[in-house]
C-alpha atoms as a PDB file:
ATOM      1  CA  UNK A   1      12.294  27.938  12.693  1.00  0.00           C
ATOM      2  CA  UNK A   2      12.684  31.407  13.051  1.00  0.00           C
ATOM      3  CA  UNK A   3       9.927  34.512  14.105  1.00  0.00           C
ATOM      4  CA  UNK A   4       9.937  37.410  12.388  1.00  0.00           C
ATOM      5  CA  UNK A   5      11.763  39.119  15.960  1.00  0.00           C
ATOM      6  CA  UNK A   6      14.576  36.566  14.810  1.00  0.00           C
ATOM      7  CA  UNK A   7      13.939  34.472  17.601  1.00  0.00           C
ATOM      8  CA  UNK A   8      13.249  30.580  17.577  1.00  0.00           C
ATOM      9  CA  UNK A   9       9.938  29.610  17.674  1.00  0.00           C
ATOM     10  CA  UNK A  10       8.984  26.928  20.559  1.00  0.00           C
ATOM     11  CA  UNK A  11       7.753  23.708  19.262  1.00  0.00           C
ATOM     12  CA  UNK A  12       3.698  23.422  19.340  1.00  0.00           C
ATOM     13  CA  UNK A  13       2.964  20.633  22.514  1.00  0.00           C
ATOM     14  CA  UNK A  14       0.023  19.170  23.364  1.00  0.00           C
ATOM     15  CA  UNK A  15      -1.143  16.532  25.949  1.00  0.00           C
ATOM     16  CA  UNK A  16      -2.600  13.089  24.768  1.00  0.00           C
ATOM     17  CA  UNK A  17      -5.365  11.270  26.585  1.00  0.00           C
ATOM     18  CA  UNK A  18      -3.105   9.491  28.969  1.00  0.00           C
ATOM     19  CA  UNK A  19      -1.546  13.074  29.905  1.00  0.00           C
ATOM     20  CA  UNK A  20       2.071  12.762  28.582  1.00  0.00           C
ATOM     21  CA  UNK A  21       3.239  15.895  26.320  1.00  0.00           C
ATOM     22  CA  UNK A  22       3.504  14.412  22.628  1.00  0.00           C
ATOM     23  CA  UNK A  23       6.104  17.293  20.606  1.00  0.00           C
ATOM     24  CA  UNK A  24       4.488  18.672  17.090  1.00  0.00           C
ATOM     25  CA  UNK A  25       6.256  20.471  14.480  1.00  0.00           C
ATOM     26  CA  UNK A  26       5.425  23.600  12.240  1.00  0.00           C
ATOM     27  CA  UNK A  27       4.678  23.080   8.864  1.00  0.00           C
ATOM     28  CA  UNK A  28       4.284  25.064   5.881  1.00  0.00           C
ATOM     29  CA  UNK A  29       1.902  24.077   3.270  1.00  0.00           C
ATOM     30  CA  UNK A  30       0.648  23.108   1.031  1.00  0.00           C
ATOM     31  CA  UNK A  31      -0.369  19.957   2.291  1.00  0.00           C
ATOM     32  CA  UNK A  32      -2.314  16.857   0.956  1.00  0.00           C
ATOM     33  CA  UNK A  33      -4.200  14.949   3.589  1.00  0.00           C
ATOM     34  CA  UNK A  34      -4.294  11.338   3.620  1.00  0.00           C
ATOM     35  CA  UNK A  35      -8.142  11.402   3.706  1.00  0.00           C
ATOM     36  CA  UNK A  36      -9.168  10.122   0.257  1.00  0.00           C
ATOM     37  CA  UNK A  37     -12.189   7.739  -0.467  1.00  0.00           C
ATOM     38  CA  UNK A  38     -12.531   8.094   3.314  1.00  0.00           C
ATOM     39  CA  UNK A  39     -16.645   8.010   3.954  1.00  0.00           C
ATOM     40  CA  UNK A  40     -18.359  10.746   6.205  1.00  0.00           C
ATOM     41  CA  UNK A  41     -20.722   8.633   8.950  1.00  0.00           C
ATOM     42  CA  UNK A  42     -21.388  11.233  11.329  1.00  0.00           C
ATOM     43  CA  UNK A  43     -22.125  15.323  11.252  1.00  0.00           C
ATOM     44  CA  UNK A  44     -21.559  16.533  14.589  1.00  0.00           C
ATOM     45  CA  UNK A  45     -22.242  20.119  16.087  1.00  0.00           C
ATOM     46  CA  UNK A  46     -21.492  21.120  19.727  1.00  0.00           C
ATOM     47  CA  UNK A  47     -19.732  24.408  19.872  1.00  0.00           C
ATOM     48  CA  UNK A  48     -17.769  23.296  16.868  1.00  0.00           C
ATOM     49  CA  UNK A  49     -18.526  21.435  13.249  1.00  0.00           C
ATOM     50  CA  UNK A  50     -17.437  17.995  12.896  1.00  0.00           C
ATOM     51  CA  UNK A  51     -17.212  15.382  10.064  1.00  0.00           C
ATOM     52  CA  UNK A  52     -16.036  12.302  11.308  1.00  0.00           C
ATOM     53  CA  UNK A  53     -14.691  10.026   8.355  1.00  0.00           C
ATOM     54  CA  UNK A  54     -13.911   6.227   8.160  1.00  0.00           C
ATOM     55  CA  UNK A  55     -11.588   4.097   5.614  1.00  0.00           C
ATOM     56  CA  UNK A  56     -10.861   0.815   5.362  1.00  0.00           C
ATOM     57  CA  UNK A  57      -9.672  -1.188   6.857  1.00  0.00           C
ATOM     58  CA  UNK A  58     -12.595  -0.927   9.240  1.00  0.00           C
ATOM     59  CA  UNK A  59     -11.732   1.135  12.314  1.00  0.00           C
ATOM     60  CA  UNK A  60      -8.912   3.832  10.623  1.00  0.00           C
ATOM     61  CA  UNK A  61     -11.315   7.038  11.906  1.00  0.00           C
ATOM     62  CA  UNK A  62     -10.781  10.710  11.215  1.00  0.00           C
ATOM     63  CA  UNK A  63     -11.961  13.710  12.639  1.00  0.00           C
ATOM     64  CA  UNK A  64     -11.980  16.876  10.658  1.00  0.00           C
ATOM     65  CA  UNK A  65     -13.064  19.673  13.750  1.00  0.00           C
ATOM     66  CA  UNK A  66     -14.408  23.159  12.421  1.00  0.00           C
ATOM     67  CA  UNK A  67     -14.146  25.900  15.038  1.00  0.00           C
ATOM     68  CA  UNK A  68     -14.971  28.881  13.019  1.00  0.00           C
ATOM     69  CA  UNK A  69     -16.525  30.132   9.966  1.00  0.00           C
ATOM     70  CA  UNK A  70     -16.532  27.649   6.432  1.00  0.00           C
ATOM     71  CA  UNK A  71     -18.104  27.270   3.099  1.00  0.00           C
ATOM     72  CA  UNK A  72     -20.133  24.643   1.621  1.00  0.00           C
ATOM     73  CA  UNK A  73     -20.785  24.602  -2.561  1.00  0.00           C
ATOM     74  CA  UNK A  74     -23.192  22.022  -3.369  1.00  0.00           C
ATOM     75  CA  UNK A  75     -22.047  20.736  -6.344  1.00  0.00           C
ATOM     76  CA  UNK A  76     -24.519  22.951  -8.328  1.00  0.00           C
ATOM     77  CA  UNK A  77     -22.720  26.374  -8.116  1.00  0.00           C
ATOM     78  CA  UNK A  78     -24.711  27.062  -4.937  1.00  0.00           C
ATOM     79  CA  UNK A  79     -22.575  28.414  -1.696  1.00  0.00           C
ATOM     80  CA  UNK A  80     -23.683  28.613   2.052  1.00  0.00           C
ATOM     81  CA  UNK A  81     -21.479  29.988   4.625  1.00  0.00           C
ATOM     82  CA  UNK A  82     -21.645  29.012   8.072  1.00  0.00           C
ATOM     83  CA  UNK A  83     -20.599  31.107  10.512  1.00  0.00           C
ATOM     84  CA  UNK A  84     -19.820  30.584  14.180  1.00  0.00           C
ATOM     85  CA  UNK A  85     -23.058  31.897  15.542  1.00  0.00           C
ATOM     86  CA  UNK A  86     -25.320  30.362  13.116  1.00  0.00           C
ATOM     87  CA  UNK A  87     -28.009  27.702  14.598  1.00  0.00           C
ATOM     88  CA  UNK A  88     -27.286  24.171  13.227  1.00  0.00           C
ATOM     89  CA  UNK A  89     -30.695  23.623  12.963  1.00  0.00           C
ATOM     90  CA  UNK A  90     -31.122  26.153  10.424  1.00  0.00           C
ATOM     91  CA  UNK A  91     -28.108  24.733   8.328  1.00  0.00           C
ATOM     92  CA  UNK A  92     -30.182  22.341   6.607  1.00  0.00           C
ATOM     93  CA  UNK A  93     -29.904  20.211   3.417  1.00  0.00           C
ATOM     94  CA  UNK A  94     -26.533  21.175   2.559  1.00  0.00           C
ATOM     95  CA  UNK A  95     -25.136  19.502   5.591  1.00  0.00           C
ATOM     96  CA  UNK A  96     -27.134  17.040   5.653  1.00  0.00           C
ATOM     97  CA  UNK A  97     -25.837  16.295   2.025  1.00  0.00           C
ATOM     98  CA  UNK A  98     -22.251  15.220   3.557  1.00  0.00           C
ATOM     99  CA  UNK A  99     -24.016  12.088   5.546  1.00  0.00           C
ATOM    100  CA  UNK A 100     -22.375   9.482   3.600  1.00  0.00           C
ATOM    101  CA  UNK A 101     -20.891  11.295   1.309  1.00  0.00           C
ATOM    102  CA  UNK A 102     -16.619  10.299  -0.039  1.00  0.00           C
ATOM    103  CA  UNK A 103     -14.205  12.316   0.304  1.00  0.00           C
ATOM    104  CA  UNK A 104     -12.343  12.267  -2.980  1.00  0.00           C
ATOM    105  CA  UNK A 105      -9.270  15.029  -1.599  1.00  0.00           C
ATOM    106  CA  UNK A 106      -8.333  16.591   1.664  1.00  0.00           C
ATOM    107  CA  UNK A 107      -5.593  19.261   0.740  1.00  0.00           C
ATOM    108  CA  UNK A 108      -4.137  22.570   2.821  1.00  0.00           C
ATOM    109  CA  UNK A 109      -3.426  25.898   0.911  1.00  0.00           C
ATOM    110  CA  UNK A 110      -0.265  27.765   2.221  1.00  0.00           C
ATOM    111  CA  UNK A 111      -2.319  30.378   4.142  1.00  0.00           C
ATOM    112  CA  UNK A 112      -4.229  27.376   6.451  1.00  0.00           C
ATOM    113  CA  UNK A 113      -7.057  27.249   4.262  1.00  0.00           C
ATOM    114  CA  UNK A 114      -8.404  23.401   4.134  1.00  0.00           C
ATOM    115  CA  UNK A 115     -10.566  22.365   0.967  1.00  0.00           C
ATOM    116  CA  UNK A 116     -12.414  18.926   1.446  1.00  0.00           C
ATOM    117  CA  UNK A 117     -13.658  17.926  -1.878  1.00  0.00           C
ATOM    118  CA  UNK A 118     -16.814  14.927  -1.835  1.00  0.00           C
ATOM    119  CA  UNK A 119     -17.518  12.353  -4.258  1.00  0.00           C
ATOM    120  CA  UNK A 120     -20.954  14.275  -5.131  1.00  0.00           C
ATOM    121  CA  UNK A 121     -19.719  16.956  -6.294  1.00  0.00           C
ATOM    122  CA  UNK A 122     -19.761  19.519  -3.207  1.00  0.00           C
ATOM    123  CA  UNK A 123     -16.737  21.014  -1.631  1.00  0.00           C
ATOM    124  CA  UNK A 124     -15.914  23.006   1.602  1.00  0.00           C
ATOM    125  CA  UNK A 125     -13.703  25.500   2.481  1.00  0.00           C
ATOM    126  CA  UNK A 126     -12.183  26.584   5.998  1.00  0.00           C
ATOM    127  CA  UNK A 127     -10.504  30.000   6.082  1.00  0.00           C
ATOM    128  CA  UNK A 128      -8.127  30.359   9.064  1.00  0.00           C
ATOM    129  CA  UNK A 129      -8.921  32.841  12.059  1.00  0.00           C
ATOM    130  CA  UNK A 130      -6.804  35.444  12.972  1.00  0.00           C
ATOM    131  CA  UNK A 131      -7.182  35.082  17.297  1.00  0.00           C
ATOM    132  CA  UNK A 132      -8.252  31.193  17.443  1.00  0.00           C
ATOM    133  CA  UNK A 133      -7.782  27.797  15.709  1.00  0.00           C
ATOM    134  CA  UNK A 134      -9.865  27.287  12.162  1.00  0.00           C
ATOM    135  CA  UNK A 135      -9.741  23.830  12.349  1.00  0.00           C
ATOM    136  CA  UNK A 136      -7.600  20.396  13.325  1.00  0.00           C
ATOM    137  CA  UNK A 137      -7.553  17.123  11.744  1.00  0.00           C
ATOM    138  CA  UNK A 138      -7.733  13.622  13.877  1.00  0.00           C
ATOM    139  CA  UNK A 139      -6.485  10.633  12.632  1.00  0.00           C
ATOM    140  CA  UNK A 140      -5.473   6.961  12.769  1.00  0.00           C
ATOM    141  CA  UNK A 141      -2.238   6.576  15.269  1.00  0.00           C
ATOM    142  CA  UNK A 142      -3.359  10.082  17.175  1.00  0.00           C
ATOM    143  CA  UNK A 143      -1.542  11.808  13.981  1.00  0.00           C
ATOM    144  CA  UNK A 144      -2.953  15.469  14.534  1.00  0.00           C
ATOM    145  CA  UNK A 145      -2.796  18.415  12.090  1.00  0.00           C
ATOM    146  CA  UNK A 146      -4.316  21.985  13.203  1.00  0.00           C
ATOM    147  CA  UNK A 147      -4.634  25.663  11.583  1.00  0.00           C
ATOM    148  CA  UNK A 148      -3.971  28.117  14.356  1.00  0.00           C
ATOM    149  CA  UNK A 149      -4.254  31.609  15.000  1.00  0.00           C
ATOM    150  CA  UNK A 150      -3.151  33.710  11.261  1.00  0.00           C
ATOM    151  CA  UNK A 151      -3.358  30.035   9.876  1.00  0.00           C
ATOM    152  CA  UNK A 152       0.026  28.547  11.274  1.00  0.00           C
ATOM    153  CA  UNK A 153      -0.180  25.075  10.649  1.00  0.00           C
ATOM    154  CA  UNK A 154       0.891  22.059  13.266  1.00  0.00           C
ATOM    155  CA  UNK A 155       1.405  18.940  12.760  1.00  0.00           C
ATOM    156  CA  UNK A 156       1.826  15.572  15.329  1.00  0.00           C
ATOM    157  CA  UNK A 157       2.662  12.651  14.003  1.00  0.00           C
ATOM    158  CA  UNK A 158       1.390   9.219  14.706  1.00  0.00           C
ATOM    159  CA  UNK A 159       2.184   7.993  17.889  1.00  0.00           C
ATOM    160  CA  UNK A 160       4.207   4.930  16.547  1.00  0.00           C
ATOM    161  CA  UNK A 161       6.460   7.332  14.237  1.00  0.00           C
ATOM    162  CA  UNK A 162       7.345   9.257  17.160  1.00  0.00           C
ATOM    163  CA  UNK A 163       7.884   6.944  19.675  1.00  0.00           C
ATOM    164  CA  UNK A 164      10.902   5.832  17.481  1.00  0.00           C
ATOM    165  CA  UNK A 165      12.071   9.238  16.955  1.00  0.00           C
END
C-alpha cells in the first residue's frame, strides 16, 4: 500500500498478551462486523467507553473500546453525544439502555466511522479522531480491528488464521 509521498506504508504491529509481535493489515472499508445478535452484558467506563458483547456459543466475547467522542439515538429520534470529557455519571438512561440490549449490525463506513445498531431500536455512532484512535474492536481468536488517527482502519486477524499464514 502506498502513502500519498509514494512511499510504502509499514504494516500496523502490535504485541499480544504473551509479548510476541502479531502483523495487521490496512483495510479500506466499508466493513461489516461479525457482531450480529451478539448481547451487550457489561457498560464499562475508565478513561474509555466499553460495550462488551457475548454470542453463542457461550464464551465467543467482544469488546467494542470507545476512546473519543460518539453518538447515541434512542430509538425515539432523540440524540446524546458523549464527548471525551463528559462524567459517566451524568450519561444516564441512554447508556444504561444498552445493558442487555442485541446488537442487530456492526458495520464500518469508508471514513472509520462505526455504526452499532441494537435490537431496541437505538443506534451509535463513532466518528474517527484526527491525532488518536476512535475506537478498536476485540474479538473471539484475538481478531482485532481499530480506527486510527484520520480514521485509517487496521485489522488483525484471529490468531489461528495467522498462525497458518
Amino acid at each position: 500500500m502506498e502513502s500519498h509521498q509514494g512511499k510504502v506504508a509499514a504494516k500496523p504491529k502490535i504485541h499480544d498478551a504473551a509479548g510476541a509481535v502479531r502483523v495487521g493489515e490496512t483495510v479500506a472499508g466499508p466493513l461489516e462486523l461479525p457482531l450480529a445478535d451478539a448481547r451487550v452484558t457489561q457498560v464499562r467506563s475508565d478513561h474509555a467507553f466499553s460495550l462488551v458483547l457475548d454470542e453463542e456459543p457461550p464464551g465467543r466475547q467482544w469488546i467494542v473500546r470507545v476512546e473519543g467522542p460518539f453518538s447515541l439515538a434512542d430509538g425515539e429520534h432523540r440524540t446524546a453525544t458523549f464527548g471525551e470529557n463528559a462524567r459517566p455519571s451524568a450519561w444516564g438512561e441512554a447508556i444504561d439502555a444498552l445493558l442487555h440490549a442485541t446488537l442487530v449490525t456492526g458495520s464500518v463506513a469508508p471514513d472509520g466511522t462505526l455504526t452499532l445498531s441494537f435490537d431496541r431500536g437505538q443506534r451509535m455512532e463513532v466518528l474517527p479522531q484526527e491525532q488518536w484512535e476512535a475506537w478498536q474492536v476485540t474479538g473471539p481468536g484475538e481478531v482485532l480491528v481499530v480506527c486510527g488517527p484520520g480514521g485509517q482502519l487496521s485489522r488483525w486477524p484471529t490468531q489461528h488464521a495467522q498462525e497458518a499464514s
